[in-house]
C-alpha atoms as a PDB file:
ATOM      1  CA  UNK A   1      20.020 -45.160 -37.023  1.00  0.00           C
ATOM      2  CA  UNK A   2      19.428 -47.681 -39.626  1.00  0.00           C
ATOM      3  CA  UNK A   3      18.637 -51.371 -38.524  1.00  0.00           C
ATOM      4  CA  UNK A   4      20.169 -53.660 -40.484  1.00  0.00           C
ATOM      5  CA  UNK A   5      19.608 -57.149 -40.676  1.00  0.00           C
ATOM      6  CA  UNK A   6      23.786 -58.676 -41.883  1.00  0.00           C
ATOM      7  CA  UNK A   7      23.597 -62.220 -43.831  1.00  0.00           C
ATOM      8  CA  UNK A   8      26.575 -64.554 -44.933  1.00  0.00           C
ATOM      9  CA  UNK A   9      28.994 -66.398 -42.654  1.00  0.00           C
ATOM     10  CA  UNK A  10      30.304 -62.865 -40.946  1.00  0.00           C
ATOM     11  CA  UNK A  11      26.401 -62.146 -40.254  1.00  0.00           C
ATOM     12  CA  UNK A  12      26.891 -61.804 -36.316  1.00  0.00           C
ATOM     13  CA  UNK A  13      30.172 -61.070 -36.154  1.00  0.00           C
ATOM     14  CA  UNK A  14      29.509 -58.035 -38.741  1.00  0.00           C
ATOM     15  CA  UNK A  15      26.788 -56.896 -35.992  1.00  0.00           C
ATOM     16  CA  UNK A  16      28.734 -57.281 -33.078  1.00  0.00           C
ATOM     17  CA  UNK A  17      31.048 -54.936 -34.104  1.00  0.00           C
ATOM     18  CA  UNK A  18      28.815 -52.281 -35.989  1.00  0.00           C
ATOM     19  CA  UNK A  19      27.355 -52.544 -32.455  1.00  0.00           C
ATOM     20  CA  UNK A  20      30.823 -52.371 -30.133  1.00  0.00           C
ATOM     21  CA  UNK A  21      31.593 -49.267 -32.618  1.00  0.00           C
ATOM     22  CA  UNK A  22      28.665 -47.083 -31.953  1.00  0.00           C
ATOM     23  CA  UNK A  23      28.338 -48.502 -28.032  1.00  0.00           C
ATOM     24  CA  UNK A  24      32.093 -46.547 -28.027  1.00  0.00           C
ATOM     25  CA  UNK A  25      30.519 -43.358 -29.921  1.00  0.00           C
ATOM     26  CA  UNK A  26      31.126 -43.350 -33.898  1.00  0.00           C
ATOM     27  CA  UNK A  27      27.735 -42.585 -35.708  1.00  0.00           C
ATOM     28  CA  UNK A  28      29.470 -45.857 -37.971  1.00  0.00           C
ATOM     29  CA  UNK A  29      26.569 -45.307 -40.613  1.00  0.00           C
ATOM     30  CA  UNK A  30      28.335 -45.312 -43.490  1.00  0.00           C
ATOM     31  CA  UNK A  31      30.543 -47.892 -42.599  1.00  0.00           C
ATOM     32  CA  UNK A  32      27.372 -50.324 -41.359  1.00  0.00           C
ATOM     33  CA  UNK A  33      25.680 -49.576 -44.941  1.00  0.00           C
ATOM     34  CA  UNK A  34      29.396 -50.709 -46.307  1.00  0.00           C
ATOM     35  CA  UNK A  35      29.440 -53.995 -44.396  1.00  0.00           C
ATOM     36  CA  UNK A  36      25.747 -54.740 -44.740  1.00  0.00           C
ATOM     37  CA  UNK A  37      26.819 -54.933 -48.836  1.00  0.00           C
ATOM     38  CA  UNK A  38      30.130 -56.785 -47.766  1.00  0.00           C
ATOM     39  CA  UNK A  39      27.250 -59.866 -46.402  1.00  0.00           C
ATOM     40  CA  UNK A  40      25.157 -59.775 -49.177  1.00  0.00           C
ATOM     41  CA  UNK A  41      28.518 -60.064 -50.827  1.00  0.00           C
ATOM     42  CA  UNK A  42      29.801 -62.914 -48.627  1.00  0.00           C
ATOM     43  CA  UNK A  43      26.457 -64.674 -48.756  1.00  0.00           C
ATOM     44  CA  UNK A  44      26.182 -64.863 -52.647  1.00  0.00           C
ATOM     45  CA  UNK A  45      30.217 -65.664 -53.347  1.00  0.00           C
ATOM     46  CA  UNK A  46      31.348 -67.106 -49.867  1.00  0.00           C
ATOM     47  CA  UNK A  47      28.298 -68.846 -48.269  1.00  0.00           C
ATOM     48  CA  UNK A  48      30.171 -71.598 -46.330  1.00  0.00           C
ATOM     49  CA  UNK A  49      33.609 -70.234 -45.545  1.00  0.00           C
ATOM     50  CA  UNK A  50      34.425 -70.566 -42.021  1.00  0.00           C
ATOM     51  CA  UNK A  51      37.206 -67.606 -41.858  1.00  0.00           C
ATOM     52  CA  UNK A  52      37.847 -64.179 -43.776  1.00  0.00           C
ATOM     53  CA  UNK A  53      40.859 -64.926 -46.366  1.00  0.00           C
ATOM     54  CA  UNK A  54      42.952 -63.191 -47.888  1.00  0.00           C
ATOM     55  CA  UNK A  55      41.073 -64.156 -51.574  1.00  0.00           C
ATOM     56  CA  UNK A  56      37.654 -63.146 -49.884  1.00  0.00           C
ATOM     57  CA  UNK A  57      38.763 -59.271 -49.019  1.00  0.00           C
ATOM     58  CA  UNK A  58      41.005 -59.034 -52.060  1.00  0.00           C
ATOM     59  CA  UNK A  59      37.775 -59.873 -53.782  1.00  0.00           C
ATOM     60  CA  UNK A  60      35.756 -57.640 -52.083  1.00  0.00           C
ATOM     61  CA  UNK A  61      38.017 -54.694 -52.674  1.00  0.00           C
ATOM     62  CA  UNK A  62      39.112 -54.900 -55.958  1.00  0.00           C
ATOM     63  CA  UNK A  63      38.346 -51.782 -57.864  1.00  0.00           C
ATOM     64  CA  UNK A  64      35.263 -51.394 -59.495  1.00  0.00           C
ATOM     65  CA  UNK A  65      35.258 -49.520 -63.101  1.00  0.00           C
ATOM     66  CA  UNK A  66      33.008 -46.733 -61.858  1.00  0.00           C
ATOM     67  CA  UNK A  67      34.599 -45.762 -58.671  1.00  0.00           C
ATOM     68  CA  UNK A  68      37.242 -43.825 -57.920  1.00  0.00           C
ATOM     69  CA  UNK A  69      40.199 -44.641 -55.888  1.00  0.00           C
ATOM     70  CA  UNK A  70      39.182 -43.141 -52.655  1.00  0.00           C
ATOM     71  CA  UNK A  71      35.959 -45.123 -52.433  1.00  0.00           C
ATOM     72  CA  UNK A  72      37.797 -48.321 -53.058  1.00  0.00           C
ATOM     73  CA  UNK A  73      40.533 -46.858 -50.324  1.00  0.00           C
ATOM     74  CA  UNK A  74      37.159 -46.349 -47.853  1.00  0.00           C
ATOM     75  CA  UNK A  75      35.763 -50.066 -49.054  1.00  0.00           C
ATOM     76  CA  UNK A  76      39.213 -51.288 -48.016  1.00  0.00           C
ATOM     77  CA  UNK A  77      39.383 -49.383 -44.991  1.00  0.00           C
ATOM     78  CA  UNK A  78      36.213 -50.678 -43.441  1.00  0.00           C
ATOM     79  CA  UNK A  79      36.932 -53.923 -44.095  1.00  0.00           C
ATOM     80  CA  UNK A  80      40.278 -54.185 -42.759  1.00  0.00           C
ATOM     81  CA  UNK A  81      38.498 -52.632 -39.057  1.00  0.00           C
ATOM     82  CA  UNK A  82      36.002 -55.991 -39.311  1.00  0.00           C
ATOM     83  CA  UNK A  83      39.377 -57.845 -39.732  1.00  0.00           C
ATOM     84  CA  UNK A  84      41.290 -56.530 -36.935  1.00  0.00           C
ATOM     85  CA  UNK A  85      38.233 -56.672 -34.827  1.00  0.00           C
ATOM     86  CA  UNK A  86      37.720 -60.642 -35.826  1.00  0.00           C
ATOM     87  CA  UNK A  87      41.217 -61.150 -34.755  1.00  0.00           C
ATOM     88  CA  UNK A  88      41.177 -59.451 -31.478  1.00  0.00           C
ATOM     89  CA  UNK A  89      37.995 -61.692 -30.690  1.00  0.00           C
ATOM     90  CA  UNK A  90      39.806 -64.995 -31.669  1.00  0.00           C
ATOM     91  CA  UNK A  91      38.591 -65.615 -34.974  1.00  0.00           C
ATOM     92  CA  UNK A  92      40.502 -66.418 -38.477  1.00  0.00           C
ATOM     93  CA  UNK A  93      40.621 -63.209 -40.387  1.00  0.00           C
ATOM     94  CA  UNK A  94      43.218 -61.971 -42.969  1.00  0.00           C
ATOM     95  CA  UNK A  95      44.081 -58.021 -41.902  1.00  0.00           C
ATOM     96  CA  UNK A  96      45.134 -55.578 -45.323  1.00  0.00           C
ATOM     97  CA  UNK A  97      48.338 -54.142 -44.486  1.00  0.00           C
ATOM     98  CA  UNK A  98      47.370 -50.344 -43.714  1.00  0.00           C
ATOM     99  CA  UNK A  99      47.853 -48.538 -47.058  1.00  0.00           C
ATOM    100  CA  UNK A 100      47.796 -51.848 -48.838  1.00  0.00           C
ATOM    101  CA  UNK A 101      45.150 -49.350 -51.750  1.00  0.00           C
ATOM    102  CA  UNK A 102      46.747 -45.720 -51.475  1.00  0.00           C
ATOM    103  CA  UNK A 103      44.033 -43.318 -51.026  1.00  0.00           C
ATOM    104  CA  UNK A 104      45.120 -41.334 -54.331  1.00  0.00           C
ATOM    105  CA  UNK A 105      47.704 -38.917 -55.682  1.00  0.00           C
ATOM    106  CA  UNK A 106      47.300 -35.419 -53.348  1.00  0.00           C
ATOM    107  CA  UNK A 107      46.667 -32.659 -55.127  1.00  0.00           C
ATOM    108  CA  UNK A 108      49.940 -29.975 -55.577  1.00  0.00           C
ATOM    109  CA  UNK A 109      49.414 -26.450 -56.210  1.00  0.00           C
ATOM    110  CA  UNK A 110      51.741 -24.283 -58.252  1.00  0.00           C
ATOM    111  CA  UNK A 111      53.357 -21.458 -56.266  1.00  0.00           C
ATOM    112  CA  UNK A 112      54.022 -18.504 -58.641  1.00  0.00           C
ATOM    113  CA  UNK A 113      57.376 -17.633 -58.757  1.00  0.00           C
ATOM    114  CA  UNK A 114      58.114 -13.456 -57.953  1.00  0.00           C
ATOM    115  CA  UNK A 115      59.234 -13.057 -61.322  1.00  0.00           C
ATOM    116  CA  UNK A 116      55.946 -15.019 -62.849  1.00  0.00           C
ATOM    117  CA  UNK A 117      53.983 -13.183 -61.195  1.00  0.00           C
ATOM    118  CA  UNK A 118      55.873  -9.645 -62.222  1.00  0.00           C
ATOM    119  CA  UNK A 119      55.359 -10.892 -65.949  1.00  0.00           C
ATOM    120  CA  UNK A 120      51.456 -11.833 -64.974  1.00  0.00           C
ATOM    121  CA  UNK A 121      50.593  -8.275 -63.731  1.00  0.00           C
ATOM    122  CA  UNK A 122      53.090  -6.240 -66.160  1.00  0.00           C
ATOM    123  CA  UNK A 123      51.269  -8.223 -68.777  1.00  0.00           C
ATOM    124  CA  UNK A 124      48.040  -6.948 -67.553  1.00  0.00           C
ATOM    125  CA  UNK A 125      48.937  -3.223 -67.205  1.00  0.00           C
ATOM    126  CA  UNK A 126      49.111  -3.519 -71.199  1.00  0.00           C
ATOM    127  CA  UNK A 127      46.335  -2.272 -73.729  1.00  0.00           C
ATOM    128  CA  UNK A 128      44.747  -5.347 -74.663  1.00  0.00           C
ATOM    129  CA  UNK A 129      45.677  -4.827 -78.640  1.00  0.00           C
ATOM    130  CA  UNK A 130      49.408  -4.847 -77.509  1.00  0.00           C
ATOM    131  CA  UNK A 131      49.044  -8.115 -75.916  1.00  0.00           C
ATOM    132  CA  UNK A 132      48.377 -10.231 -78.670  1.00  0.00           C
ATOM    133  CA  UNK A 133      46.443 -10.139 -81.847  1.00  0.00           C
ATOM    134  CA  UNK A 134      43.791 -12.205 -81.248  1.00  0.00           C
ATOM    135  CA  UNK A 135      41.191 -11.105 -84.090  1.00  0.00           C
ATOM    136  CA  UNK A 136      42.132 -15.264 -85.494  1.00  0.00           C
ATOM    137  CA  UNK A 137      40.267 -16.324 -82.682  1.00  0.00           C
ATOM    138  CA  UNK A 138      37.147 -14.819 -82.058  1.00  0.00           C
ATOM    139  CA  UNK A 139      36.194 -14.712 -78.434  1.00  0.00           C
ATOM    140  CA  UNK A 140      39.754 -15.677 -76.985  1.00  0.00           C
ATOM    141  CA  UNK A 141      40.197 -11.772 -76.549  1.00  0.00           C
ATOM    142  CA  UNK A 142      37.654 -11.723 -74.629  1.00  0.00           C
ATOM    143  CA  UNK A 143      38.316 -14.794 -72.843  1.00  0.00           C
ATOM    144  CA  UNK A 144      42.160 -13.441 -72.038  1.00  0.00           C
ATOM    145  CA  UNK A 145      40.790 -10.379 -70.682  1.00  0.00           C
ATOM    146  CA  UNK A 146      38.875 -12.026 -68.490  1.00  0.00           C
ATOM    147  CA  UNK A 147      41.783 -14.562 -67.090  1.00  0.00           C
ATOM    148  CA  UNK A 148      43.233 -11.197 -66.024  1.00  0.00           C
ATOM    149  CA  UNK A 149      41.220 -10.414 -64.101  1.00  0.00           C
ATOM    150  CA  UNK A 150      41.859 -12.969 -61.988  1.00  0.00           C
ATOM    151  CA  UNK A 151      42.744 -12.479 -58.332  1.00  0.00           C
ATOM    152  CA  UNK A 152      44.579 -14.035 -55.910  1.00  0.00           C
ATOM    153  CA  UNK A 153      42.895 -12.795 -53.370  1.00  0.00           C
ATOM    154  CA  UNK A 154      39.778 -14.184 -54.863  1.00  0.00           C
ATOM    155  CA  UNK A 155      40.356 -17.700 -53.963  1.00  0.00           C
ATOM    156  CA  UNK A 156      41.996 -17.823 -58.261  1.00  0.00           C
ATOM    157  CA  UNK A 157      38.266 -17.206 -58.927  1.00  0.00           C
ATOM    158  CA  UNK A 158      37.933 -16.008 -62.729  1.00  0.00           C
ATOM    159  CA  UNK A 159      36.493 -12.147 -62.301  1.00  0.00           C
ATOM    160  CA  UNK A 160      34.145 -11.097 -65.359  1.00  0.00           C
ATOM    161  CA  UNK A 161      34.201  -7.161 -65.769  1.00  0.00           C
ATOM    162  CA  UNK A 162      35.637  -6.712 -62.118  1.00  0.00           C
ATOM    163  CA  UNK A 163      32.808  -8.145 -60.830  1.00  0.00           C
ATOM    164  CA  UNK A 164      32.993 -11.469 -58.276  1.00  0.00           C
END
C-alpha cells in the first residue's frame, strides 16, 4: 500500500475516505494515486476554498489533450465518490451527475449476413487469377490471399499460408 501524504484544503478529508474505502475492502490504489494529484491540484489552484464547487471539479475534470475519454470518465468518477462522501459527512461539496462525461462510444461488431458470408467463401473456392487481376498492384495478391484465409473460428485472426 502506498502512503500518501494529501495537501490542499480537502487534505484530511481526501484521507479519511481513501481510508473508510480500504477499512470496507477496495485495494482503492489507483483511485488514492488519483486524489493524491486532485490535492496537489487543489493546493496550487484552490488553496483557500472552504467547499468543493462546482468550478473546482469541472476544472479538475476537464479533458486533457492527451487522454482519452475513459481516463477523463475514471478522473470524473473518483472525484464524484470524494463528493458524495463529503456530503454524507456534512460538508459543502458539488456531486457530478452520474454520467455527467460518458465513458465513450462502445464498440459494435458487424454480424455477417448468410448471404455475405456465401459470397466470402464462394469467393474463396476461386483460383486466385479469376478473382481479380491484381498484377497493378504488386503485393495486394498476395495480401488478398491471405485475408482469405481468415477464420472465424480464429478469433478473425489473419492466417498466413494456413498457418495460426
Amino acid at each position: 500500500m502506498l502512503d500518501l501524504s494529501f495537501k490542499g484544503p480537502f487534505a484530511e478529508c481526501i484521507a479519511d475516505h481513501v481510508s473508510l474505502k480500504r477499512a470496507i475492502g477496495y485495494r482503492f490504489e489507483a483511485d488514492a494515486e488519483s486524489l493524491m494529484r486532485f490535492s496537489i491540484f487543489t493546493a496550487e489552484k484552490y488553496p483557500d476554498v472552504a467547499a468543493l464547487t462546482r468550478e473546482i471539479v469541472l476544472d479538475w475534470c476537464a479533458k486533457k489533450l492527451y487522454e482519452a475519454q475513459a481516463n477523463q470518465s475514471a478522473r470524473a468518477s473518483t472525484l464524484r465518490q470524494l463528493a458524495i462522501y463529503m456530503d454524507n459527512i456534512g460538508l459543502n461539496a458539488y456531486i457530478l451527475p452520474k454520467g455527467y462525461y460518458p465513458a465513450g462510444e462502445q464498440y459494435i461488431p458487424h454480424i455477417f449476413t448468410e448471404n455475405e458470408l456465401q459470397r466470402f467463401f464462394s469467393a474463396r473456392s476461386m483460383p486466385l487469377c479469376q478473382r481479380m487481376p491484381l498484377q497493378a498492384f504488386g503485393y495486394a495478391g498476395v495480401l488478398q490471399d491471405d485475408l482469405f484465409l481468415w477464420t472465424p473460428a480464429a478469433g478473425g485472426k489473419v492466417a498466413k499460408n494456413g498457418r495460426r
